[in-house]
N, C-alpha and C. Protein backbone atom coordinates (compact mmCIF):
# COMPACT_ATOMS: atom_id res chain seq x y z
N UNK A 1 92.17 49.22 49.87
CA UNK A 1 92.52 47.93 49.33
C UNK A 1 91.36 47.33 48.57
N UNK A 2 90.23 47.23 49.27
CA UNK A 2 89.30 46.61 48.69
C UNK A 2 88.52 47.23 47.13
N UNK A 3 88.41 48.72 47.21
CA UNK A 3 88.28 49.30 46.03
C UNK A 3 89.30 49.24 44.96
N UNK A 4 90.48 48.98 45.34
CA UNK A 4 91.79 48.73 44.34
C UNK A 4 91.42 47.01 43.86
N UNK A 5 91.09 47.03 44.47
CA UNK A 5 91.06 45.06 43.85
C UNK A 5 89.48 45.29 43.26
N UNK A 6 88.52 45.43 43.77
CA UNK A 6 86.99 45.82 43.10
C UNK A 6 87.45 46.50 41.24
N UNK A 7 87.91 47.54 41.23
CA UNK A 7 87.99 48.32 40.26
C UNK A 7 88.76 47.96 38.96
N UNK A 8 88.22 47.74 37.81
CA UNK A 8 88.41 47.81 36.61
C UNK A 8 89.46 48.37 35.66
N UNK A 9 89.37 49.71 36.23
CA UNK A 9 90.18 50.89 36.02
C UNK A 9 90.73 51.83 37.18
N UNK A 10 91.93 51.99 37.23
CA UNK A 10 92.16 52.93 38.36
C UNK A 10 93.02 53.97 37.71
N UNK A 11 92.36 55.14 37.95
CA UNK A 11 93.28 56.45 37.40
C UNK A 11 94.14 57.39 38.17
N UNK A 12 95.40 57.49 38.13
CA UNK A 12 96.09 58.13 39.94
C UNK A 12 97.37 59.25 39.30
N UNK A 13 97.63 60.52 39.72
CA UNK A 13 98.27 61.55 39.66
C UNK A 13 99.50 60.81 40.10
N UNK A 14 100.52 61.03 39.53
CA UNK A 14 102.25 60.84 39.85
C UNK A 14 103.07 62.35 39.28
N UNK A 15 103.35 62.77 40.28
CA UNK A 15 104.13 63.72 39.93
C UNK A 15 105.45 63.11 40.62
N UNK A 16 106.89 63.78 39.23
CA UNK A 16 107.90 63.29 39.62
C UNK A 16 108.78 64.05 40.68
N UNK A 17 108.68 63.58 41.81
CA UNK A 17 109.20 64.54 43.01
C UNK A 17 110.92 63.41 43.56
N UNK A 18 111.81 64.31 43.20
CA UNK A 18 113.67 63.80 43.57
C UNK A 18 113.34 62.29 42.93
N UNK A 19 113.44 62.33 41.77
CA UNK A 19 113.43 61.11 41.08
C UNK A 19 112.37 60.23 40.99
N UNK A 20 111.51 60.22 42.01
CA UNK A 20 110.97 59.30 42.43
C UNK A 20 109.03 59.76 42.72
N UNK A 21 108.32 58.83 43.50
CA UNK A 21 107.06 59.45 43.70
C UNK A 21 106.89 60.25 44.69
N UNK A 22 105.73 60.62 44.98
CA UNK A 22 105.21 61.59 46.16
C UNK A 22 105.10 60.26 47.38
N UNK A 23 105.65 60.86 48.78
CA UNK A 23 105.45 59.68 49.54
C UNK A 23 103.73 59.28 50.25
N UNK A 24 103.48 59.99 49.64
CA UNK A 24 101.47 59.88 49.73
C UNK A 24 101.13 58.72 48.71
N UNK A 25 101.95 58.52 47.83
CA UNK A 25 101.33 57.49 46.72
C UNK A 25 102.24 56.24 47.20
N UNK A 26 102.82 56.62 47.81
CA UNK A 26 104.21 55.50 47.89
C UNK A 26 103.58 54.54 49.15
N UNK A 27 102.97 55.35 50.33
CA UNK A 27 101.87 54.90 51.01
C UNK A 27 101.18 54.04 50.19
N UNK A 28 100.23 55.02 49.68
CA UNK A 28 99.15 54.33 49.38
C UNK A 28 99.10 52.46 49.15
N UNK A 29 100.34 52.51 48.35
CA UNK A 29 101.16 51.49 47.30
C UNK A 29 101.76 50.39 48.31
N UNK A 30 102.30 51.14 49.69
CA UNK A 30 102.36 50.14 50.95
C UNK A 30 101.19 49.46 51.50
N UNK A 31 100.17 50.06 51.08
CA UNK A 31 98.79 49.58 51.70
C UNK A 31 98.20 48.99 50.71
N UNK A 32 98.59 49.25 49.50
CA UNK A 32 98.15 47.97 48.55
C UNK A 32 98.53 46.54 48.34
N UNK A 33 100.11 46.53 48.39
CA UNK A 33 100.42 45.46 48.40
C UNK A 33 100.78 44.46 49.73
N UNK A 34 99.93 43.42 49.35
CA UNK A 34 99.37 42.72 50.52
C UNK A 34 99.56 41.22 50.65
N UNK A 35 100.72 40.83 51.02
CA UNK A 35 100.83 39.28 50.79
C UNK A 35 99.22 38.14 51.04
N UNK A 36 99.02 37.60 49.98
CA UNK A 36 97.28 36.40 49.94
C UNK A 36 96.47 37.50 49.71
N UNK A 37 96.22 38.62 49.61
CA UNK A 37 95.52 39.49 48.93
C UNK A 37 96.12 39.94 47.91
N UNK A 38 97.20 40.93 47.28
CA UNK A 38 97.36 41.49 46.14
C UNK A 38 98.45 40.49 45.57
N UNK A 39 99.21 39.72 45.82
CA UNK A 39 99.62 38.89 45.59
C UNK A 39 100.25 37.74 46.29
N UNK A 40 100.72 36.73 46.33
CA UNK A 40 100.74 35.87 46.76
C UNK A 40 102.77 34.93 46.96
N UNK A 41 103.77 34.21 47.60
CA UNK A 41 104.11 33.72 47.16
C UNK A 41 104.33 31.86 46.63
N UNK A 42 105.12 31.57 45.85
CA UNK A 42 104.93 30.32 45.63
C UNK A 42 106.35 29.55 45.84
N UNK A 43 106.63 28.28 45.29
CA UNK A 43 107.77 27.97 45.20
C UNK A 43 108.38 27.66 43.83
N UNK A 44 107.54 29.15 43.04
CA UNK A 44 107.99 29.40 42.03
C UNK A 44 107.95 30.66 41.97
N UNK A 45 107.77 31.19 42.87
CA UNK A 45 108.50 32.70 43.22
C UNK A 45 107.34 34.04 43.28
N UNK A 46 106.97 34.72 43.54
CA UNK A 46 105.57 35.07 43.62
C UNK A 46 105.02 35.81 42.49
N UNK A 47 103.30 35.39 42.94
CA UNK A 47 102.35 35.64 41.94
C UNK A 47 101.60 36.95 41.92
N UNK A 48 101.01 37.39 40.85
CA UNK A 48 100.20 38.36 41.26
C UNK A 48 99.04 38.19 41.37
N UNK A 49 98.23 39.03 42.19
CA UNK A 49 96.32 38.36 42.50
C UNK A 49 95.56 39.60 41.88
N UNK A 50 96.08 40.99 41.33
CA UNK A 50 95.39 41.53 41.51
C UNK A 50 95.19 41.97 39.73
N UNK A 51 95.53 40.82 38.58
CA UNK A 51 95.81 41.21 37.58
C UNK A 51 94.14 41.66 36.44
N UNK A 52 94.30 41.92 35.57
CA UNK A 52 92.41 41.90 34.52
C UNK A 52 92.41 43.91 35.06
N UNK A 53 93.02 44.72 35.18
CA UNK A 53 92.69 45.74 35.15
C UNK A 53 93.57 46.40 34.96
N UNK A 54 93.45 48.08 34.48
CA UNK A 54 93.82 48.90 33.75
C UNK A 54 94.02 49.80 34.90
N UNK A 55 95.57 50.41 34.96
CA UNK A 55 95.98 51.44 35.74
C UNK A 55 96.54 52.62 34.58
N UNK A 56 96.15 53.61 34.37
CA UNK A 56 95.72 54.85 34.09
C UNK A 56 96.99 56.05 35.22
N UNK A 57 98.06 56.45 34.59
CA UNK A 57 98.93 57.52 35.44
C UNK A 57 99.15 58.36 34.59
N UNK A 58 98.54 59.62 35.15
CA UNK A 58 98.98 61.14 34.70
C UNK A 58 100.02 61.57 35.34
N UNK A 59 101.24 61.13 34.77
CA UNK A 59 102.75 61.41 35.08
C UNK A 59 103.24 62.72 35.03
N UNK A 60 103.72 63.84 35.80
CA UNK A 60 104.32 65.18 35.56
C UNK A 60 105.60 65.16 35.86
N UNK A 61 106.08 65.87 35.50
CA UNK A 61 107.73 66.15 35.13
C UNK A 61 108.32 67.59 34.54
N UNK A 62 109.09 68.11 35.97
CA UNK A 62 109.50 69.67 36.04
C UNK A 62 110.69 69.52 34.41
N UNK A 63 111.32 68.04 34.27
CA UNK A 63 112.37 68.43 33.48
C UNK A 63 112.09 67.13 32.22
N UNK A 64 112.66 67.05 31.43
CA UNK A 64 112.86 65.92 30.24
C UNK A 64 113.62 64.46 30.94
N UNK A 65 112.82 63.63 31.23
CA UNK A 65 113.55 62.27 31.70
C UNK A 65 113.74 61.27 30.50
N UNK A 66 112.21 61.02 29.76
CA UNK A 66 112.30 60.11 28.72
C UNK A 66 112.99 60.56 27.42
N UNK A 67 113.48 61.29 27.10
CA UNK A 67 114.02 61.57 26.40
C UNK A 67 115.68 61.34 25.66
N UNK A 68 116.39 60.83 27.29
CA UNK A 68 117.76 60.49 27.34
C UNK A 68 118.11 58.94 28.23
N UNK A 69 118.82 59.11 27.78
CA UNK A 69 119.30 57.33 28.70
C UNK A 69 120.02 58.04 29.93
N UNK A 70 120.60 59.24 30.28
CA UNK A 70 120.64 59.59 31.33
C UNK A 70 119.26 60.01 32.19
N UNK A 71 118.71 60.89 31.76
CA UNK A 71 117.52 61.26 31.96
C UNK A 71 116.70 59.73 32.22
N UNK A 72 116.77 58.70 31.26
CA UNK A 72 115.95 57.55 31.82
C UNK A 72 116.17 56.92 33.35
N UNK A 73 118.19 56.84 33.21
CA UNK A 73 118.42 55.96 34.39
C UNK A 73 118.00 56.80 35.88
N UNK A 74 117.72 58.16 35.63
CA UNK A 74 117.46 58.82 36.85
C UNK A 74 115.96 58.87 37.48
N UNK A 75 114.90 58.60 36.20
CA UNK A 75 113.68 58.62 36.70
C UNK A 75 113.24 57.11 37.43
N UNK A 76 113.05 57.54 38.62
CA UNK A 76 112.10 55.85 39.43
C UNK A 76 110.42 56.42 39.52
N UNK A 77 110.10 56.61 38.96
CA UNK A 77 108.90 56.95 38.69
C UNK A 77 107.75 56.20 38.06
N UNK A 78 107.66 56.08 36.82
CA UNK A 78 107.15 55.64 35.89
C UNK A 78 107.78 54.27 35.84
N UNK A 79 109.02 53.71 35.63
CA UNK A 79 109.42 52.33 36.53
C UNK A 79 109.50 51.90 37.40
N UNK A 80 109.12 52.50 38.53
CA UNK A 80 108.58 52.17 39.92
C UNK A 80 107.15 51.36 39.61
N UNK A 81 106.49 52.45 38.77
CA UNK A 81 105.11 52.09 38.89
C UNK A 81 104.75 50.73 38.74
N UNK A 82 105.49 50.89 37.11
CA UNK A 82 105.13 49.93 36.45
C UNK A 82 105.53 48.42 36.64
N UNK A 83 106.67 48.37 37.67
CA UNK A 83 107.23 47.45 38.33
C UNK A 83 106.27 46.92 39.16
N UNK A 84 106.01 47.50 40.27
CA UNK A 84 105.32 47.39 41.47
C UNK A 84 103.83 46.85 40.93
N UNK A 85 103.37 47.40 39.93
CA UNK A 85 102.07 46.89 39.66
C UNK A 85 102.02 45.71 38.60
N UNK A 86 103.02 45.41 37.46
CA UNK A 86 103.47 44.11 37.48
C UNK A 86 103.51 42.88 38.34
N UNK A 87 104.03 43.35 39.06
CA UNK A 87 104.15 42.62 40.36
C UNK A 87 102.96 41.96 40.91
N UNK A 88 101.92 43.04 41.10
CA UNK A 88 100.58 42.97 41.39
C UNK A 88 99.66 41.71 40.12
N UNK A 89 100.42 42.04 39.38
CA UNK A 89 99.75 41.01 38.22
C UNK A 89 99.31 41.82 36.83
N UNK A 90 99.21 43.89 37.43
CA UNK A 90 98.53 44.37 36.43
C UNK A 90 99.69 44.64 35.12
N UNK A 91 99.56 43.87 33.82
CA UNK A 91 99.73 44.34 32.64
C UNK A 91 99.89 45.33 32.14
N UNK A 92 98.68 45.95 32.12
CA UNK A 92 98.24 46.97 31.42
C UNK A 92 98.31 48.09 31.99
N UNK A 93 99.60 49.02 32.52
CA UNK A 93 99.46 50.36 33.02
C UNK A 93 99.94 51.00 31.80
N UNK A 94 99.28 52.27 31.18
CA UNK A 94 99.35 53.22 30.97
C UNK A 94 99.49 54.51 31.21
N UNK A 95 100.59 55.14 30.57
CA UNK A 95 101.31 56.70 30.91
C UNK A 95 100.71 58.01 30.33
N UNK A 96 100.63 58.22 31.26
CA UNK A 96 100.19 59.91 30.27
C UNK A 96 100.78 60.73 30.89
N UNK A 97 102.10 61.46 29.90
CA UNK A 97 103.00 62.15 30.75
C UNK A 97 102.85 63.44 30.34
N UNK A 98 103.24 64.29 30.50
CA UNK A 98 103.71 65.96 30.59
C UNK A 98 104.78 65.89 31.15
N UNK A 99 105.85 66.20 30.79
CA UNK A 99 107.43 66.36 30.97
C UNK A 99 108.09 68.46 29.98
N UNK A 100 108.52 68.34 31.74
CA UNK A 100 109.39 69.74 30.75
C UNK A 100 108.78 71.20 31.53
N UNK A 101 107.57 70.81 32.33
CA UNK A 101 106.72 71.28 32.91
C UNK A 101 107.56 72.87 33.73
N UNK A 102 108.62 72.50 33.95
CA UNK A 102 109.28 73.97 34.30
C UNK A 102 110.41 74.24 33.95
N UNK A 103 110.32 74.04 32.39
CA UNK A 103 110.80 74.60 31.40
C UNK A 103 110.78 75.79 30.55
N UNK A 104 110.35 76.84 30.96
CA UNK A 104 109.62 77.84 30.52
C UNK A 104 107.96 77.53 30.15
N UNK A 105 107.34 78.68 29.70
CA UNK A 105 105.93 78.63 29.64
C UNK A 105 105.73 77.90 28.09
N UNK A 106 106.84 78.22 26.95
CA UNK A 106 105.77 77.50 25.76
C UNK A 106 106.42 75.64 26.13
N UNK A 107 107.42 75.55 26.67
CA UNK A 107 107.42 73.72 26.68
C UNK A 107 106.27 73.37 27.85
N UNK A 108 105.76 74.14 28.72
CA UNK A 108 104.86 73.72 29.63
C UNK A 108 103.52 73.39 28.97
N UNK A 109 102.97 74.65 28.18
CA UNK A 109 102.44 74.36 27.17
C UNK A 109 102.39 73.75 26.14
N UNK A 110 103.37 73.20 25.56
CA UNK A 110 103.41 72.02 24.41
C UNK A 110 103.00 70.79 25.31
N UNK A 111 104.05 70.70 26.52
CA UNK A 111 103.71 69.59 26.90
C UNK A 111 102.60 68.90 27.47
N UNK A 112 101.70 70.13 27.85
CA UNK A 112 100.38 69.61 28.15
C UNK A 112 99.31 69.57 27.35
N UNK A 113 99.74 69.99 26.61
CA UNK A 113 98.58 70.16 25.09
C UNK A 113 99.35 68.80 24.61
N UNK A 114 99.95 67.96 24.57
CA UNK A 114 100.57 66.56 24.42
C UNK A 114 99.99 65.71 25.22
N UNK A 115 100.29 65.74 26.15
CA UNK A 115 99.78 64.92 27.54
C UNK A 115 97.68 65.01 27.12
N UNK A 116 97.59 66.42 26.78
CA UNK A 116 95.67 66.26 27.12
C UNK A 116 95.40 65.50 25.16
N UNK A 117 95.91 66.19 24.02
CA UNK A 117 95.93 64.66 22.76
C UNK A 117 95.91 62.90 23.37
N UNK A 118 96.92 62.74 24.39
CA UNK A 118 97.16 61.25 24.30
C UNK A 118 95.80 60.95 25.23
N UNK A 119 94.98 61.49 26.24
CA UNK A 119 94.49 61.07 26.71
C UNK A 119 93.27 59.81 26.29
N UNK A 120 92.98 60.80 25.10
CA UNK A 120 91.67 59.62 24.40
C UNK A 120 91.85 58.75 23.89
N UNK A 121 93.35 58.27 23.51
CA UNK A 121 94.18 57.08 23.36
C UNK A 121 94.29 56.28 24.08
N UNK A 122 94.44 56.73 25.64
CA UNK A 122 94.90 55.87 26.96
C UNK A 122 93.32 55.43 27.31
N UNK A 123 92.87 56.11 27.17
CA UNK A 123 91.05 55.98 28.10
C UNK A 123 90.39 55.30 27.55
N UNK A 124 89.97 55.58 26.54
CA UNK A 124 88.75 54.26 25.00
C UNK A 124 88.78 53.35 25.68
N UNK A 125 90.31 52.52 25.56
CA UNK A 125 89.86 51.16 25.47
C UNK A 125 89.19 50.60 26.84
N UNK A 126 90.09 51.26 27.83
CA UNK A 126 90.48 51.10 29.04
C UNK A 126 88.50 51.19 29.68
N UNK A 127 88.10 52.68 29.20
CA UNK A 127 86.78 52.69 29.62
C UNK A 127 85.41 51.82 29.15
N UNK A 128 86.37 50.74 27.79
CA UNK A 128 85.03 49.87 27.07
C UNK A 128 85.37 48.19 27.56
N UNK A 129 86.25 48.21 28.54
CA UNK A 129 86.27 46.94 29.48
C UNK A 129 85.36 46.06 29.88
């Protein structure tokens, strides 16, 4: 908890496991959010405490989610995240996905030779905070 609220930047692995996250992160994410520590409520409905920093997710994906509005409504993943840490107050999460991942070997390969391009996009700014 205390290093999640300390930190600037936080960078964390999500792989998409039955729609959804790994229940190790899903933990983690129980132990983050912390009523008067990570956020708060009001009687204007609750706040976030833990906002001014940059969350950083290297998203994986065996099949194509973003790609379709079916495929969208099935992933809780990447809108989990980004929900939950909203919530928290943080803004600014950024995706870095690889999707397709066991799709044969050349989409595994496109897609991570995609995913490792966007990285220096997601990181710059994030690391000149």
């Amino acid at each position: 908890m205390s290093q999640f609220l300390a930190a600037d930047v936080v960078v964390m692995g999500a792989p998409l496991y039955n729609f959804s996250i790994p229940s190790q992160l899903k933990a983690w994410i129980d132990r983050v959010v912390q009523v008067d520590r990570t956020f708060k409520y009001t009687d204007k409905g609750p706040i976030g405490l833990a906002g001014g920093k940059t969350i950083i997710v290297a998203s994986t994906r065996g099949g194509m989610y973003s790609t379709s509005d079916a495929g969208n409504a099935m992933e809780h993943q990447e809108s989990y995240l980004k929900t939950v840490f909203g919530f928290l107050g943080v803004t600014d999460v950024r995706i870095v996905r690889a999707e397709g991942l066991a799709m044969g070997e050349a989409a595994k390969a496109a897609a991570l030779a995609a995913a490792h391009a966007e990285i220096p996009a997601q990181t710059h700014n994030a690391a000149n905070q």
